[in-house]
N, C-alpha and C. Protein backbone atom coordinates (compact mmCIF):
# COMPACT_ATOMS: atom_id res chain seq x y z
N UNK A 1 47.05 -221.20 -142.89
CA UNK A 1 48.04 -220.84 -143.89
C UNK A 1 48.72 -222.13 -144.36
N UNK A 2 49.00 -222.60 -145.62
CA UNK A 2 49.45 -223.49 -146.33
C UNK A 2 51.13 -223.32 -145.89
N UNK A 3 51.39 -224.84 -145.96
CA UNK A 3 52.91 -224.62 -145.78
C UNK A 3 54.29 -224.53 -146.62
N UNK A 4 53.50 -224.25 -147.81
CA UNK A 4 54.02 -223.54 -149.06
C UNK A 4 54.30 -222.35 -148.86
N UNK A 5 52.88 -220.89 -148.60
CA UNK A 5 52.84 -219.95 -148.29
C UNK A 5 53.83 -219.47 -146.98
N UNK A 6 54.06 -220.40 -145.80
CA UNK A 6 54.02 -220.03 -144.80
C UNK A 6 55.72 -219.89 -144.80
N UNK A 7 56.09 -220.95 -145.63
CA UNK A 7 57.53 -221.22 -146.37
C UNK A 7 58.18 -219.79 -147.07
N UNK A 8 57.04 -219.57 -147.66
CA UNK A 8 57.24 -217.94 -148.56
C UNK A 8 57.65 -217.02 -147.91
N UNK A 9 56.84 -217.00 -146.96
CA UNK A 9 56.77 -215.95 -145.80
C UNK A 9 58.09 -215.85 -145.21
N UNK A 10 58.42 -217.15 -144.66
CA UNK A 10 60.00 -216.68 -144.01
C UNK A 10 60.63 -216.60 -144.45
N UNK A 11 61.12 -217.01 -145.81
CA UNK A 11 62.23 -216.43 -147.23
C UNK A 11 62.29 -214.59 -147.17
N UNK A 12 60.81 -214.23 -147.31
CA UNK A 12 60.54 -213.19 -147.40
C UNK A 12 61.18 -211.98 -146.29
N UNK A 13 60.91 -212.81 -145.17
CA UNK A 13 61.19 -212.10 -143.48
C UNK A 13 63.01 -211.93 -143.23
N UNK A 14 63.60 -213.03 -143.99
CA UNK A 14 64.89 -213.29 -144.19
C UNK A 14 65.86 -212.42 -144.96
N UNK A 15 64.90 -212.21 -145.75
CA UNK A 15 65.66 -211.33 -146.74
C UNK A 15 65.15 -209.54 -146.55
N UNK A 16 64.05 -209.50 -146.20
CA UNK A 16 63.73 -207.72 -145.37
C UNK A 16 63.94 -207.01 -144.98
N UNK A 17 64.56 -205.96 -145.09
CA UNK A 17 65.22 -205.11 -144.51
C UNK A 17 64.49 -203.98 -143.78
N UNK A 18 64.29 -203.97 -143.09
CA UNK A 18 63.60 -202.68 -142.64
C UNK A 18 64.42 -201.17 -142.42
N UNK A 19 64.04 -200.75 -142.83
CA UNK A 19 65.04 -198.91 -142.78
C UNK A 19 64.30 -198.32 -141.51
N UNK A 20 64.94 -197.37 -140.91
CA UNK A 20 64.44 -196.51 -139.54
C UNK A 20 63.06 -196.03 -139.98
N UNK A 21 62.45 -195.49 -141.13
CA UNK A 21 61.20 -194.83 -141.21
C UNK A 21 60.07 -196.03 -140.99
N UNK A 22 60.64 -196.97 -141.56
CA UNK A 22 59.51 -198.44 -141.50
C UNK A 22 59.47 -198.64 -140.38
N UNK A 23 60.73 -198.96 -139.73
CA UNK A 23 60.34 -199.34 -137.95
C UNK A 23 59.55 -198.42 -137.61
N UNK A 24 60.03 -197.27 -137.32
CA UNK A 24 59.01 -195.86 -136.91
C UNK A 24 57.12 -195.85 -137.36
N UNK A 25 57.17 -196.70 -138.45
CA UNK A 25 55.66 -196.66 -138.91
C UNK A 25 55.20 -197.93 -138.71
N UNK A 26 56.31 -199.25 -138.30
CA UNK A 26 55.20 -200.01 -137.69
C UNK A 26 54.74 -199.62 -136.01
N UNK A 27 55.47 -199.13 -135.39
CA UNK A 27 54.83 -198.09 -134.20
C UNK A 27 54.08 -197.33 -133.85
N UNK A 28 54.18 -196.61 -135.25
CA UNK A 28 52.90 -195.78 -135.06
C UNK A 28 51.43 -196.20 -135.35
N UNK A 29 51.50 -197.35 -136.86
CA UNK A 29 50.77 -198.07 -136.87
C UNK A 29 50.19 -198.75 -135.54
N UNK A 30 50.72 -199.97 -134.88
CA UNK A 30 50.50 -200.80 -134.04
C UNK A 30 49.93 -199.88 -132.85
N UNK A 31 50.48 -198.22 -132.12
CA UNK A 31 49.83 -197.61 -131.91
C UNK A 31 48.27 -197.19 -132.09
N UNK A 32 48.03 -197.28 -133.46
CA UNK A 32 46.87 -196.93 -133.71
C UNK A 32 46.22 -197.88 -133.83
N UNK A 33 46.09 -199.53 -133.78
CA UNK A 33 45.19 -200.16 -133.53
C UNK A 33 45.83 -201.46 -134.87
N UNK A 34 46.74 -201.32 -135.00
CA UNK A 34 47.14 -202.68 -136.32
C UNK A 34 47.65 -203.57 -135.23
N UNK A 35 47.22 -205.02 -135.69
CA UNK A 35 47.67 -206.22 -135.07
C UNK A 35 49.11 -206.61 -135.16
N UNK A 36 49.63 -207.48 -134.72
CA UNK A 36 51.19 -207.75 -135.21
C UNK A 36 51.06 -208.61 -136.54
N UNK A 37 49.82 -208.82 -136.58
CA UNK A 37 49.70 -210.44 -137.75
C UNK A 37 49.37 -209.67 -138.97
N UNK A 38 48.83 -208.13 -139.49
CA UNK A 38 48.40 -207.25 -140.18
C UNK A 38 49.64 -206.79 -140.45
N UNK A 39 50.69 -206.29 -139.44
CA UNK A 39 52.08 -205.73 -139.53
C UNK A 39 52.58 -206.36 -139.99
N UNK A 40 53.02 -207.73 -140.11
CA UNK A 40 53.79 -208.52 -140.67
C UNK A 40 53.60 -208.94 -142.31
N UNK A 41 52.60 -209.15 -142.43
CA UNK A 41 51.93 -209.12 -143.91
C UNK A 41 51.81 -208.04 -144.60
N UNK A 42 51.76 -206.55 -144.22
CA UNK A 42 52.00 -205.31 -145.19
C UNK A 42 53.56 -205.19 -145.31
N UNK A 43 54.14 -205.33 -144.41
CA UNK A 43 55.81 -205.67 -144.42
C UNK A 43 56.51 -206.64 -144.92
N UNK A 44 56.25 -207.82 -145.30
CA UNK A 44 56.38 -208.83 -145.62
C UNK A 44 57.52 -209.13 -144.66
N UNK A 45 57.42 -209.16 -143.58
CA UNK A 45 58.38 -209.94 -142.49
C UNK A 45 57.67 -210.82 -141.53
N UNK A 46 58.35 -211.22 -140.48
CA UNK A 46 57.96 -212.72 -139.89
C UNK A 46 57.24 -211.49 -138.18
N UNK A 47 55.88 -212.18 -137.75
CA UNK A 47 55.58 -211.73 -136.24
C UNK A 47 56.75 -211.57 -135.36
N UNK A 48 57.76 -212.25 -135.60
CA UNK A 48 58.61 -212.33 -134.43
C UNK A 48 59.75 -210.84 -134.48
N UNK A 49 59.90 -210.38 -135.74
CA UNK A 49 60.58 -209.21 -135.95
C UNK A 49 59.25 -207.85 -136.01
N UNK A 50 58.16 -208.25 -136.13
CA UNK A 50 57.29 -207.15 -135.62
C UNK A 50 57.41 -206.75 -134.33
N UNK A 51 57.23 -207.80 -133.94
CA UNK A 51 57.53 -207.66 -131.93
C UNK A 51 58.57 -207.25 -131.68
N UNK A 52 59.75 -208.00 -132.11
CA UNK A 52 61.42 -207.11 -131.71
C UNK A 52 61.04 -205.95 -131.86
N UNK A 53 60.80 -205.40 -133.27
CA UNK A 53 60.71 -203.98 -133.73
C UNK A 53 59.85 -202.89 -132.45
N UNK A 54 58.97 -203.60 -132.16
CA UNK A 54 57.87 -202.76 -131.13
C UNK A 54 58.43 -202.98 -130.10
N UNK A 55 58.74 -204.22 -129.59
CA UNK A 55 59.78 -204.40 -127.66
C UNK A 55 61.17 -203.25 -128.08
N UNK A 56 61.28 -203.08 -129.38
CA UNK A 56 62.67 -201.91 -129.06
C UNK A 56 62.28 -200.30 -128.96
N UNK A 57 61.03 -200.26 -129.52
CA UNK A 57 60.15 -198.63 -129.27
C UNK A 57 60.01 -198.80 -128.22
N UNK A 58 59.66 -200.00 -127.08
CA UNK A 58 58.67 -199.77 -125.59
C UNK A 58 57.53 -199.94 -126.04
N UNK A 59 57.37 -200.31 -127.18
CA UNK A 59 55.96 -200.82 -127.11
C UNK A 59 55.02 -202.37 -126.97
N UNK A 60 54.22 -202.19 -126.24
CA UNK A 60 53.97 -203.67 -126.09
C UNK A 60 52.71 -204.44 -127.27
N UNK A 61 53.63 -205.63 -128.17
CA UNK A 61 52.80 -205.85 -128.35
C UNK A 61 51.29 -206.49 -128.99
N UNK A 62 50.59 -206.42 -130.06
CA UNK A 62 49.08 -206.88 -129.62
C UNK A 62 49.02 -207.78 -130.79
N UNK A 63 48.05 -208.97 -130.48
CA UNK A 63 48.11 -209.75 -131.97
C UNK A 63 46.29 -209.45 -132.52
N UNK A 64 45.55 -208.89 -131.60
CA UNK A 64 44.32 -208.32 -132.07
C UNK A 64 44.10 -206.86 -132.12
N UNK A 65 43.19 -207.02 -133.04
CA UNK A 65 42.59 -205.65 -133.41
C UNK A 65 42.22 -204.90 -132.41
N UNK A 66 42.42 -204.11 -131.79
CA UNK A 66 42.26 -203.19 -130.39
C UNK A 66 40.46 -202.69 -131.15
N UNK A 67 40.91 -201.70 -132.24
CA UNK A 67 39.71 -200.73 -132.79
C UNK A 67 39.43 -201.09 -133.99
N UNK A 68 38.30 -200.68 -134.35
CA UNK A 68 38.17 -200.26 -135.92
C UNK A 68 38.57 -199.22 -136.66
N UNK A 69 39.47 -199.33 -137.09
CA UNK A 69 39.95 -198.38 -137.92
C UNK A 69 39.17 -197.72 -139.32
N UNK A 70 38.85 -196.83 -139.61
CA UNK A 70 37.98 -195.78 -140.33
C UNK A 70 39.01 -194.88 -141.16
N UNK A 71 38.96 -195.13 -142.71
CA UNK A 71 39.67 -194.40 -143.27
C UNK A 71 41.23 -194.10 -142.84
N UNK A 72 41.98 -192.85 -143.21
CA UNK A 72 43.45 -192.93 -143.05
C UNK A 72 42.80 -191.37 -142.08
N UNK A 73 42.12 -191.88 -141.12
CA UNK A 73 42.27 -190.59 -140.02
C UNK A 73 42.57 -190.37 -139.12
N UNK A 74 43.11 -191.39 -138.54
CA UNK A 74 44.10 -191.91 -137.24
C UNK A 74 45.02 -191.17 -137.30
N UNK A 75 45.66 -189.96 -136.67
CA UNK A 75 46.82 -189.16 -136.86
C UNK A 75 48.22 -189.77 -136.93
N UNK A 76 48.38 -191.13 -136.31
CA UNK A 76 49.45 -191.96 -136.08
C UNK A 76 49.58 -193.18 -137.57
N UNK A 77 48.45 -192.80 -138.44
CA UNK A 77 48.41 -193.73 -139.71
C UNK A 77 49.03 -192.74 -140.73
N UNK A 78 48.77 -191.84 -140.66
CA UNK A 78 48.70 -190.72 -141.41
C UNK A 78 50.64 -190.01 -141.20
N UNK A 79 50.66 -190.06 -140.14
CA UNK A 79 52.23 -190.03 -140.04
C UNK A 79 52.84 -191.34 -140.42
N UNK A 80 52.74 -192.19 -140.25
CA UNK A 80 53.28 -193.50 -140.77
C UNK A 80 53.45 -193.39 -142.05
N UNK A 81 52.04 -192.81 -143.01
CA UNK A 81 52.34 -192.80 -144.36
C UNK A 81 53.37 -191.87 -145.03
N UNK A 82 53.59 -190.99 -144.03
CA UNK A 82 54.38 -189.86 -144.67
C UNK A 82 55.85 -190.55 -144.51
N UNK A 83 56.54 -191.36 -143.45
CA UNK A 83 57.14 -191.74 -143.22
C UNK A 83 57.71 -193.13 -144.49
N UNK A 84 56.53 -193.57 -144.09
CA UNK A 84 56.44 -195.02 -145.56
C UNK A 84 57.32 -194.17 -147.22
N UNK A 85 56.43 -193.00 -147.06
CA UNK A 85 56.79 -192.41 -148.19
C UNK A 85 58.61 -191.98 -148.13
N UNK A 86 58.75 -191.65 -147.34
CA UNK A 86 60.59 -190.92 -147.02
C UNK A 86 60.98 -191.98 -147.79
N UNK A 87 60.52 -193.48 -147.02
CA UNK A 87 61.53 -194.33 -147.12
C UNK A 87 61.42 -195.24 -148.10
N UNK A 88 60.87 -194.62 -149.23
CA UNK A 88 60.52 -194.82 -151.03
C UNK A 88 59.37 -195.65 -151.27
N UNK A 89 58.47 -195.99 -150.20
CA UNK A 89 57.40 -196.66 -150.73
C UNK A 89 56.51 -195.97 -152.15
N UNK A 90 55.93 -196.49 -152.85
CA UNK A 90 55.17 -195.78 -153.88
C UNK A 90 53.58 -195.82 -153.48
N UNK A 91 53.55 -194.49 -154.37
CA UNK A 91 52.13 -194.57 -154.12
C UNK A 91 51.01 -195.88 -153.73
N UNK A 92 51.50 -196.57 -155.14
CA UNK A 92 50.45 -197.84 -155.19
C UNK A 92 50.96 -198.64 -153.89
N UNK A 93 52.02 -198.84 -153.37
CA UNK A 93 52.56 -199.70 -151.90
C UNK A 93 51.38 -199.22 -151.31
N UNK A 94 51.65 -197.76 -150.87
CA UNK A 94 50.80 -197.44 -149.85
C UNK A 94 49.29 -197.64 -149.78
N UNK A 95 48.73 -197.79 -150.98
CA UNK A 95 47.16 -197.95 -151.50
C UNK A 95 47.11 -199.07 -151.11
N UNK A 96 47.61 -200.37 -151.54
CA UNK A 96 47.31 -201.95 -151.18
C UNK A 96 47.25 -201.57 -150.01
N UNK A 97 48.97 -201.43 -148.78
CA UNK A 97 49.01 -201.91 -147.57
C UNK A 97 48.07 -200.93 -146.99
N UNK A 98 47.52 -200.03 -147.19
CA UNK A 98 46.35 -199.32 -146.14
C UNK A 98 45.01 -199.60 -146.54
N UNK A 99 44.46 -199.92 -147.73
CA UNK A 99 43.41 -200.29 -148.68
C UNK A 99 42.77 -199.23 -148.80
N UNK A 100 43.29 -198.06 -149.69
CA UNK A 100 42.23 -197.34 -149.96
C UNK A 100 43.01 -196.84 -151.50
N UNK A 101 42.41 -195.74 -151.93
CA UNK A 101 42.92 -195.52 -153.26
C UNK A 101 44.31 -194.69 -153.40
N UNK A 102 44.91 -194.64 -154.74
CA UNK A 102 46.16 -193.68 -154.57
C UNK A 102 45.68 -192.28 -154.78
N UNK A 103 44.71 -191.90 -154.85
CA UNK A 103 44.03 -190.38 -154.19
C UNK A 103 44.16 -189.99 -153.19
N UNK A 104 43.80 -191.27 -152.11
CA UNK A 104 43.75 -190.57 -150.81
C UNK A 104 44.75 -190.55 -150.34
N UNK A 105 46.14 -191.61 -150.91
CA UNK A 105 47.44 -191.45 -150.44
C UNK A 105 47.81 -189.97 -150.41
N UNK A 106 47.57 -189.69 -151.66
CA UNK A 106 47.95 -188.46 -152.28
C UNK A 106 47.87 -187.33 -151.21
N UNK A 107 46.12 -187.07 -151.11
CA UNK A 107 45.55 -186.42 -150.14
C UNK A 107 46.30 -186.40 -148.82
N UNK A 108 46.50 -187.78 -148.44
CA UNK A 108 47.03 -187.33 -147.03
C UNK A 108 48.54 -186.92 -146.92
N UNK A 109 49.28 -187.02 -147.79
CA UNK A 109 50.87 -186.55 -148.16
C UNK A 109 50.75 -185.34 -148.40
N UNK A 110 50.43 -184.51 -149.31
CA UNK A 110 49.72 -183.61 -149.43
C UNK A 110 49.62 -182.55 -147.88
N UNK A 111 48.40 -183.19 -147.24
CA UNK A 111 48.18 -182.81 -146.03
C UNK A 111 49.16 -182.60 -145.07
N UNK A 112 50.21 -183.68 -145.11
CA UNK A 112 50.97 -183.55 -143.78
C UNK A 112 52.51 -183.23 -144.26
N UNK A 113 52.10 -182.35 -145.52
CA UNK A 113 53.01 -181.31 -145.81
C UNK A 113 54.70 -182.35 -146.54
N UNK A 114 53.70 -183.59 -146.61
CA UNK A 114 55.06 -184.30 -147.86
C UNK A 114 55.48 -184.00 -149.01
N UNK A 115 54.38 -183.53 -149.81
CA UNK A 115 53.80 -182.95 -151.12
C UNK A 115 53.32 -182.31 -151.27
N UNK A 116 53.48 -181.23 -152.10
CA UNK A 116 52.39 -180.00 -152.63
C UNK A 116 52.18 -180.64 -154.03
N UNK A 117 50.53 -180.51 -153.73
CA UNK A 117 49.52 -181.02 -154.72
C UNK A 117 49.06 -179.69 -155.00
């Protein structure tokens, strides 16, 4: 990482606020197999407040990929998104930070009873 970028980054981490649904979904995330270095970059905050955030759930934790993750079918991704959503993310947020389309956002909000589609 350039030390321009890396500069960016902690401006970014500085100024971030995280609301209770975000903490709650980087947990559930990191649960389901997201790194802390993946968490920090869909959040735009610094590793070191990923970790606070997870050492204050009890969770321990990981800077590698545990699994491969497959679509938004992880039940603990899928609650995260619904959560992401409470706490005003938009559709398109959620499409980048999970990488799939704003259909399937849709679909899975939808599903876990955020939205009637």
């Amino acid at each position: 990482m350039s030390a321009e970028r890396a500069a960016r980054r902690l401006q970014l981490a500085s100024k971030r606020t995280l609301g209770e649904q975000e903490r709650d979904a980087i947990g559930l995330l990191h649960r389901a197999g997201w790194p802390v270095p993946e968490l920090s970059m869909v959040f735009e905050t610094s590793d070191g407040t990923i970790r606070r955030h997870l050492r204050e759930q009890g969770v321990t934790p990981v800077d590698a990929r545990r699994q491969q993750r497959v679509g938004l079918e992880h039940p603990l991704e899928r609650e995260a998104i619904a959560r992401l959503w409470q706490a005003g993310w938009s559709l398109g947020e959620l499409a980048l930070a999970f990488g799939c389309p704003k259909a399937l956002v849709w679909i899975v909000l939808c599903e876990e009873g955020v939205l009637e589609g």
